[in-house]
Each structure stands twice: as structure tokens, then as C-alpha cells.
C-alpha atoms as a PDB file:
ATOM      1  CA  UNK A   1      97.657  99.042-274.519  1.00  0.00           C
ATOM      2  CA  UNK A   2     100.619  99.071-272.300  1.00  0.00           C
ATOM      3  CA  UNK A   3      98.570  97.753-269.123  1.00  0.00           C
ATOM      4  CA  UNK A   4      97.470  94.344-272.007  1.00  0.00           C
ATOM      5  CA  UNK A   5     101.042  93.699-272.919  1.00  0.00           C
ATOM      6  CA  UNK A   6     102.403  93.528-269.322  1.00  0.00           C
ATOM      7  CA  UNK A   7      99.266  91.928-268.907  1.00  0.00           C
ATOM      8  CA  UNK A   8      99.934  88.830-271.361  1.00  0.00           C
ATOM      9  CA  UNK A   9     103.824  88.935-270.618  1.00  0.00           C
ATOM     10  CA  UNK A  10     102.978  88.494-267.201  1.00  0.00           C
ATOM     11  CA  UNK A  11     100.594  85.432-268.179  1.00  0.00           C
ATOM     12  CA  UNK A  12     103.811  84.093-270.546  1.00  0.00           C
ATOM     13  CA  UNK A  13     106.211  84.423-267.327  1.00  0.00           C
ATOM     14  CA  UNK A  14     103.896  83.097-264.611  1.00  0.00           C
ATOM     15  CA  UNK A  15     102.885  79.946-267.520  1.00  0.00           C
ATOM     16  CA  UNK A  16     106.495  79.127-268.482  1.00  0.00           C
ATOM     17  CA  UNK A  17     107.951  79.207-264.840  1.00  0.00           C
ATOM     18  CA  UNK A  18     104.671  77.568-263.685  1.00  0.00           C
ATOM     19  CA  UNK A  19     105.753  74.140-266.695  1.00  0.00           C
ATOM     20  CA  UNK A  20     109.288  74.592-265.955  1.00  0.00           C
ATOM     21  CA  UNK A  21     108.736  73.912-261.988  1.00  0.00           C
ATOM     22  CA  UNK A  22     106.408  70.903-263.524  1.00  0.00           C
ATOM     23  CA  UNK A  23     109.044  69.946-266.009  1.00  0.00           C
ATOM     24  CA  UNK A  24     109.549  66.150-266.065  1.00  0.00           C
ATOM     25  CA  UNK A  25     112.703  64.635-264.319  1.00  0.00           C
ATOM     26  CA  UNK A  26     115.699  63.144-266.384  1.00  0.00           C
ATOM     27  CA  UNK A  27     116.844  59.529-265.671  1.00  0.00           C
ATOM     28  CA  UNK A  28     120.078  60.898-264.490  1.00  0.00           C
ATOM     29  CA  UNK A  29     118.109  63.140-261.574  1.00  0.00           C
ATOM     30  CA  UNK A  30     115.819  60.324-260.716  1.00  0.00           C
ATOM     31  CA  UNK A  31     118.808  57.644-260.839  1.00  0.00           C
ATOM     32  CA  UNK A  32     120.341  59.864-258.180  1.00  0.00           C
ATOM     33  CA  UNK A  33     117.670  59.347-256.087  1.00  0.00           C
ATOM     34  CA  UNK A  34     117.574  55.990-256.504  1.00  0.00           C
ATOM     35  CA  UNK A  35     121.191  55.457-255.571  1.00  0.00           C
ATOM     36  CA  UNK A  36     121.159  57.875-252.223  1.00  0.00           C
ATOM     37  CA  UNK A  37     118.463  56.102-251.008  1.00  0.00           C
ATOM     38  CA  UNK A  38     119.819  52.814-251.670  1.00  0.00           C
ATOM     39  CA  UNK A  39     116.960  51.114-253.549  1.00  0.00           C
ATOM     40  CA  UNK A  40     119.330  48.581-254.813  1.00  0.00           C
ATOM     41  CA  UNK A  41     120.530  47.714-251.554  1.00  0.00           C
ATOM     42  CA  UNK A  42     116.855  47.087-251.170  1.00  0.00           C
ATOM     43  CA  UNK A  43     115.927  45.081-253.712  1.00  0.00           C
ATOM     44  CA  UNK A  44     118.835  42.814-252.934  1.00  0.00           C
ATOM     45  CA  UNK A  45     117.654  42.586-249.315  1.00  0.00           C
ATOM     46  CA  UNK A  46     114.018  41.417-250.585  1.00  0.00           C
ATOM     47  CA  UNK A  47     115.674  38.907-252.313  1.00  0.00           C
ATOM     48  CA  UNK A  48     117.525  37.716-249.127  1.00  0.00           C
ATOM     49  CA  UNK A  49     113.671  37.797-247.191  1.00  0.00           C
ATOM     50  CA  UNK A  50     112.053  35.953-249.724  1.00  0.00           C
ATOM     51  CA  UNK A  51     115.097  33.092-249.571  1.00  0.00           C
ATOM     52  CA  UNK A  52     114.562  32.734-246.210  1.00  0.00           C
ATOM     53  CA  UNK A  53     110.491  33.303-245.962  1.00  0.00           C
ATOM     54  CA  UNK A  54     110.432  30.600-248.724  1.00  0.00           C
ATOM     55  CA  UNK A  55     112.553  28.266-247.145  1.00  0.00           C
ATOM     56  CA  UNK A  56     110.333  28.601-243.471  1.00  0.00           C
ATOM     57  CA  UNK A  57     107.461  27.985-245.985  1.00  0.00           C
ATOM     58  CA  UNK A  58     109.322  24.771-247.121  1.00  0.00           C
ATOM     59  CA  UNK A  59     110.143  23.518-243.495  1.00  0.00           C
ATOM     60  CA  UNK A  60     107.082  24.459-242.130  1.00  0.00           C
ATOM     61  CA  UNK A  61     105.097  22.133-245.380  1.00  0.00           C
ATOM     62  CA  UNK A  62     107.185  19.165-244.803  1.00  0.00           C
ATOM     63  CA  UNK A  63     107.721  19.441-240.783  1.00  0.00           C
ATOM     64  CA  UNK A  64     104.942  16.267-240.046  1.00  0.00           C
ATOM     65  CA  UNK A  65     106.913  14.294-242.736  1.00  0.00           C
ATOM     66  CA  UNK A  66     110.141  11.799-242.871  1.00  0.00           C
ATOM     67  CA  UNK A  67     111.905  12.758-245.713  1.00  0.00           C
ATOM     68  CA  UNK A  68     114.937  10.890-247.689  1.00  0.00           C
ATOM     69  CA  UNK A  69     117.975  12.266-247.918  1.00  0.00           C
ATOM     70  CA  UNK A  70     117.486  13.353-251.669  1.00  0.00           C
ATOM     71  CA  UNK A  71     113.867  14.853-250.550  1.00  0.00           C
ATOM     72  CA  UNK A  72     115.532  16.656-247.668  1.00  0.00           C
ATOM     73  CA  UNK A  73     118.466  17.855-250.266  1.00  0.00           C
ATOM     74  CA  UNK A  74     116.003  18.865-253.287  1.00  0.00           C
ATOM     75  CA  UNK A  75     113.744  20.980-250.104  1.00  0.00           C
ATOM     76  CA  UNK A  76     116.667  22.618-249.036  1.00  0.00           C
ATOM     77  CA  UNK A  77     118.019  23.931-252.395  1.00  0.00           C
ATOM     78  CA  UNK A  78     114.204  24.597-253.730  1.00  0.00           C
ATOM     79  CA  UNK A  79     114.192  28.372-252.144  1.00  0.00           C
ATOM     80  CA  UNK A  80     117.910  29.003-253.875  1.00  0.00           C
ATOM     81  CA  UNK A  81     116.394  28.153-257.242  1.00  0.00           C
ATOM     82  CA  UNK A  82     113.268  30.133-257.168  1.00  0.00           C
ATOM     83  CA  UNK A  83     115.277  33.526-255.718  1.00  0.00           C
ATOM     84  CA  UNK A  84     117.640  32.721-258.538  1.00  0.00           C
ATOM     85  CA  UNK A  85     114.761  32.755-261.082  1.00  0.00           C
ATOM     86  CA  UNK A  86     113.632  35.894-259.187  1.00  0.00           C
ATOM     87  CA  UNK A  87     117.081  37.365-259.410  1.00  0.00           C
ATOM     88  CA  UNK A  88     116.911  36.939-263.093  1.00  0.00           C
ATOM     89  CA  UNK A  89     113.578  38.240-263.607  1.00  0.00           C
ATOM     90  CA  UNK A  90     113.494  41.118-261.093  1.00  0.00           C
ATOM     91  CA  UNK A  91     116.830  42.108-261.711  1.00  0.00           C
ATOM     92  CA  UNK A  92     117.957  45.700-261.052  1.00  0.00           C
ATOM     93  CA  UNK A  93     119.000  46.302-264.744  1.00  0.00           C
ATOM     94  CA  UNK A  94     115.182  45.231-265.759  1.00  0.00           C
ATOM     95  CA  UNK A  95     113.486  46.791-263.007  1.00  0.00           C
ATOM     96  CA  UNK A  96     115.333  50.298-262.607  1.00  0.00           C
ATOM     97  CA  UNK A  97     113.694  51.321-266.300  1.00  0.00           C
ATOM     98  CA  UNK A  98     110.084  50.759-264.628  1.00  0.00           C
ATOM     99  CA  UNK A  99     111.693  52.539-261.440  1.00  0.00           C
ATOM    100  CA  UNK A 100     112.264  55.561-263.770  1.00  0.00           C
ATOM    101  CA  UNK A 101     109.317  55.578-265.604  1.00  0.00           C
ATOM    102  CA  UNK A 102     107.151  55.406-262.552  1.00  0.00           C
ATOM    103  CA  UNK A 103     109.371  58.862-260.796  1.00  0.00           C
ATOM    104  CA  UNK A 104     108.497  60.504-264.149  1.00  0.00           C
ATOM    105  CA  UNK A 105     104.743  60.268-264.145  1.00  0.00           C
ATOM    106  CA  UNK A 106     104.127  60.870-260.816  1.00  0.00           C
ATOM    107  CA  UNK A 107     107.165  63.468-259.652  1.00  0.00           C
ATOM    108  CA  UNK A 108     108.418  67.146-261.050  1.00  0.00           C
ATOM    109  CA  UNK A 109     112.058  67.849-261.369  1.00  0.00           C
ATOM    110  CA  UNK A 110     111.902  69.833-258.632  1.00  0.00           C
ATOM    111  CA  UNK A 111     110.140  67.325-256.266  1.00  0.00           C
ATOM    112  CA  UNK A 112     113.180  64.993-257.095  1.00  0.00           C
ATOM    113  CA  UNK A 113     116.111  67.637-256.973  1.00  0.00           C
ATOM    114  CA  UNK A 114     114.625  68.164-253.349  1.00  0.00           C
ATOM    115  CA  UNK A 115     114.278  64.178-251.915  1.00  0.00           C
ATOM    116  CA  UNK A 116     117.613  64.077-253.643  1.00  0.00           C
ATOM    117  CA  UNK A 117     119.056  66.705-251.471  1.00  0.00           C
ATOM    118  CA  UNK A 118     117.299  65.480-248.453  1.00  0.00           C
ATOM    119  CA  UNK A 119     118.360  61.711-248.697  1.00  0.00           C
ATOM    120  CA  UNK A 120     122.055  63.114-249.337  1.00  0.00           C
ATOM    121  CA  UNK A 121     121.510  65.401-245.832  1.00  0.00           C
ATOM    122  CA  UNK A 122     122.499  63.584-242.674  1.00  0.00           C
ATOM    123  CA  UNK A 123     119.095  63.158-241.574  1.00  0.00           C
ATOM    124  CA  UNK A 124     118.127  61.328-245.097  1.00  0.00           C
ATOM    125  CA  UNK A 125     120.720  58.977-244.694  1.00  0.00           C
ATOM    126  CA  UNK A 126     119.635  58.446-241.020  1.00  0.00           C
ATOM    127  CA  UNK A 127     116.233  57.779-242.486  1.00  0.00           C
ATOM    128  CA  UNK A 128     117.101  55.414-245.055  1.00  0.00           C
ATOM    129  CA  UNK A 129     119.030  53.724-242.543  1.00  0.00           C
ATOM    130  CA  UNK A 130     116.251  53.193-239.811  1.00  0.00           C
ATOM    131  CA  UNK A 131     113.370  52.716-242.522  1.00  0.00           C
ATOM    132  CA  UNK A 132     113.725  48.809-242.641  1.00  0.00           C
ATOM    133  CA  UNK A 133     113.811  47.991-238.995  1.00  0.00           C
ATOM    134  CA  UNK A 134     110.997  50.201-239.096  1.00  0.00           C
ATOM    135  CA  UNK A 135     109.390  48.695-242.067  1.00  0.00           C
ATOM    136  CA  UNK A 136     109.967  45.181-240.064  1.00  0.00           C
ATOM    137  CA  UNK A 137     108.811  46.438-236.810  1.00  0.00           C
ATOM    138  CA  UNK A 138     105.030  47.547-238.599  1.00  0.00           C
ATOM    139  CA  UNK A 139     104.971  44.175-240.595  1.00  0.00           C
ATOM    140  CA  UNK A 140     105.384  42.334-237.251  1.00  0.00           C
ATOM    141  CA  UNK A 141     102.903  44.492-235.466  1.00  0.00           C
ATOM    142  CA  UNK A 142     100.424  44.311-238.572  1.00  0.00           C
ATOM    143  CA  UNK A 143     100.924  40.812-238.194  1.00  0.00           C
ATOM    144  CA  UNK A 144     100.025  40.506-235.096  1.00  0.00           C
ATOM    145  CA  UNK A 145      96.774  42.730-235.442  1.00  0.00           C
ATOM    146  CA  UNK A 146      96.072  40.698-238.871  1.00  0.00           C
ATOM    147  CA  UNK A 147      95.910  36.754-236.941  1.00  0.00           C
ATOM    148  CA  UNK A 148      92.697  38.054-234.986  1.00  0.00           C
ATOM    149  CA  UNK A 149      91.393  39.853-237.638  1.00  0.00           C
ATOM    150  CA  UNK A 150      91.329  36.619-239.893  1.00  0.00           C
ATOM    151  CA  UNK A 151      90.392  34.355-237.428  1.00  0.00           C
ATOM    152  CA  UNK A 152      87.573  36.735-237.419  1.00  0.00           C
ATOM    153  CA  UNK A 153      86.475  36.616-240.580  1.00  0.00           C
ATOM    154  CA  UNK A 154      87.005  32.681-241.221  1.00  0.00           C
ATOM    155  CA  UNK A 155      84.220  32.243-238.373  1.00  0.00           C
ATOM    156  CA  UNK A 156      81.943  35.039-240.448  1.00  0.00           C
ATOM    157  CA  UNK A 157      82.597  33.025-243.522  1.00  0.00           C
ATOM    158  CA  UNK A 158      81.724  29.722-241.765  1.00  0.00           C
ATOM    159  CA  UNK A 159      78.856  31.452-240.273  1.00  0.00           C
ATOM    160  CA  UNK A 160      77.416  32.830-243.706  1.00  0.00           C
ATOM    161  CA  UNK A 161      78.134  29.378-245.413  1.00  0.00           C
ATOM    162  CA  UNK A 162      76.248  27.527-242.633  1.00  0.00           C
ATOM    163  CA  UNK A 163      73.424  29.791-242.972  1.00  0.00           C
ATOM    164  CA  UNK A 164      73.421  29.733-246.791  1.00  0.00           C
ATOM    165  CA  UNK A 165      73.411  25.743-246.647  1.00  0.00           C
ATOM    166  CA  UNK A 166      70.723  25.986-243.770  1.00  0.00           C
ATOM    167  CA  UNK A 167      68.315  27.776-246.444  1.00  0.00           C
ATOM    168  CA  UNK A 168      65.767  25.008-247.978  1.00  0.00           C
ATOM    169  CA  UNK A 169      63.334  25.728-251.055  1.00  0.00           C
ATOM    170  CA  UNK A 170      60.934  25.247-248.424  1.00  0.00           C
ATOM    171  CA  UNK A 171      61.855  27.828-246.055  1.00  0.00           C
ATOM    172  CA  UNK A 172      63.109  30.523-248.802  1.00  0.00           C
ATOM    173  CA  UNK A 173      61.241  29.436-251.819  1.00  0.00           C
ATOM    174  CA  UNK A 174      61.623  31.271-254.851  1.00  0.00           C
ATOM    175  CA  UNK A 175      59.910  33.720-256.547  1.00  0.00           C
END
């Protein structure tokens, strides 16, 4: 009977240690992690991208054209309006809930406590300091392997439409 009870208190141990490694995070943990590695920061950078990305987007639409004055003006200020309706609708007091939820599900309290303690280390901040040139640097290169790859498939496309329009009831009749 002895060998049974150490048995099942064994089981007890290795099950509650086992759900207390798995334990969900708290906000507060998961807000820490958010803050060393300066997801914020982030966000407000993306909004600072998309300005500018939105505003090439503009000059590049209206580059063949001779605008007015007040066209020119309302182009110029369009990209300011639609980052401040991003602003408002992405903004970190909306999206840092979603942030949270999202750690939850898919991290332990453990997993966070230990990115937490690796962002704070020198090397995490190094990291989170380097990550958007690198980030930029494989956007440019993807971009650059991504032109080809569409011109690519743009000809298949044209190919396969050709040959679809090509096809007559007389040379593919139907069943």
C-alpha cells in the first residue's frame, strides 16, 4: 500500500508542477514583454512606413498628371489623414488587449518570464535593436526575388487565358 500512495503522490506532484510550468501568463508579465521589446515603438514606426509608402503610392498615381494647386494640396495631405484614421483605429490602447490575449493562448508563464529576461539581457536589447534594419534588409531582398517571380506568373496567367480562349466547341466539344 505504501509503494500506491507514493505512487499517486508522485502522479499529484509531477501533474501540478507539470500545469503550474503551463500556467497561463498575467497581463502584467506579458505587458513586460511588450515594453522591453519595444512593440510600441514599433507600432508607431509602422505608422511612420505606411505615411510615407502611402504617400509614394500617391506620387507615383498622379506622376503622368498636371495637377492644380488644390489637387496637389488635397494629394499631399491624403496619406496624413488615412495614418490618422489608422492611428485612431490601431491605436496602442485598442490593440495591446489583442496583444495580450494572443501571448496568453499561445505562451506559458514561464516561456514569457524567460523572453522577458532575455530582451532585458544586453544581447536582447541588441536584438531588438538590429531586428528592423534586418526586417528591412529581407523585405528589400524578398522584393527583389518577388518582381521575377510575378513577372513569372503574369506570363503563365496570360498563357493559360490564351489557351483557354483558344479552346472552340469544335475542338473541345462537350460531353
Amino acid at each position: 500500500m505504501p509503494v500506491i500512495r507514493r505512487f499517486i503522490l508522485f502522479i499529484l506532484l509531477l501533474s501540478s508542477s507539470w500545469s503550474a510550468c503551463a500556467a497561463q501568463p498575467t497581463a502584467e508579465s506579458i505587458e513586460s514583454l511588450l515594453r522591453v521589446t519595444k512593440v510600441e515603438a514599433m507600432l508607431e514606426s509602422f505608422y511612420v512606413s505606411m505615411e510615407a509608402a502611402m504617400r509614394q503610392a500617391m506620387v507615383r498615381s498622379v506622376a503622368d498628371r498636371t495637377l492644380t494647386p488644390e489637387q496637389k494640396h488635397l494629394i499631399d495631405h491624403a496619406p496624413q489623414r488615412y495614418v490618422a484614421v489608422m492611428r485612431e483605429e490601431l491605436s496602442w490602447a485598442s490593440v495591446k488587449p489583442l496583444y495580450i490575449q494572443i501571448y496568453q493562448e499561445n505562451f506559458t508563464q514561464a516561456e514569457i518570464d524567460a523572453l522577458v529576461a532575455f530582451y532585458d539581457s544586453p544581447v536582447g536589447r541588441t536584438t531588438i535593436e538590429k531586428l528592423p534594419a534586418v526586417m528591412q534588409q529581407s523585405m528589400m531582398a524578398m522584393q527583389d526575388r518577388i518582381r521575377p517571380f510575378v513577372a513569372k506568373m503574369q506570363a503563365a496567367v496570360d498563357q493559360s487565358v490564351a489557351e483557354a480562349m483558344a479552346v472552340t466547341p469544335e475542338t473541345h466539344p462537350n460531353p
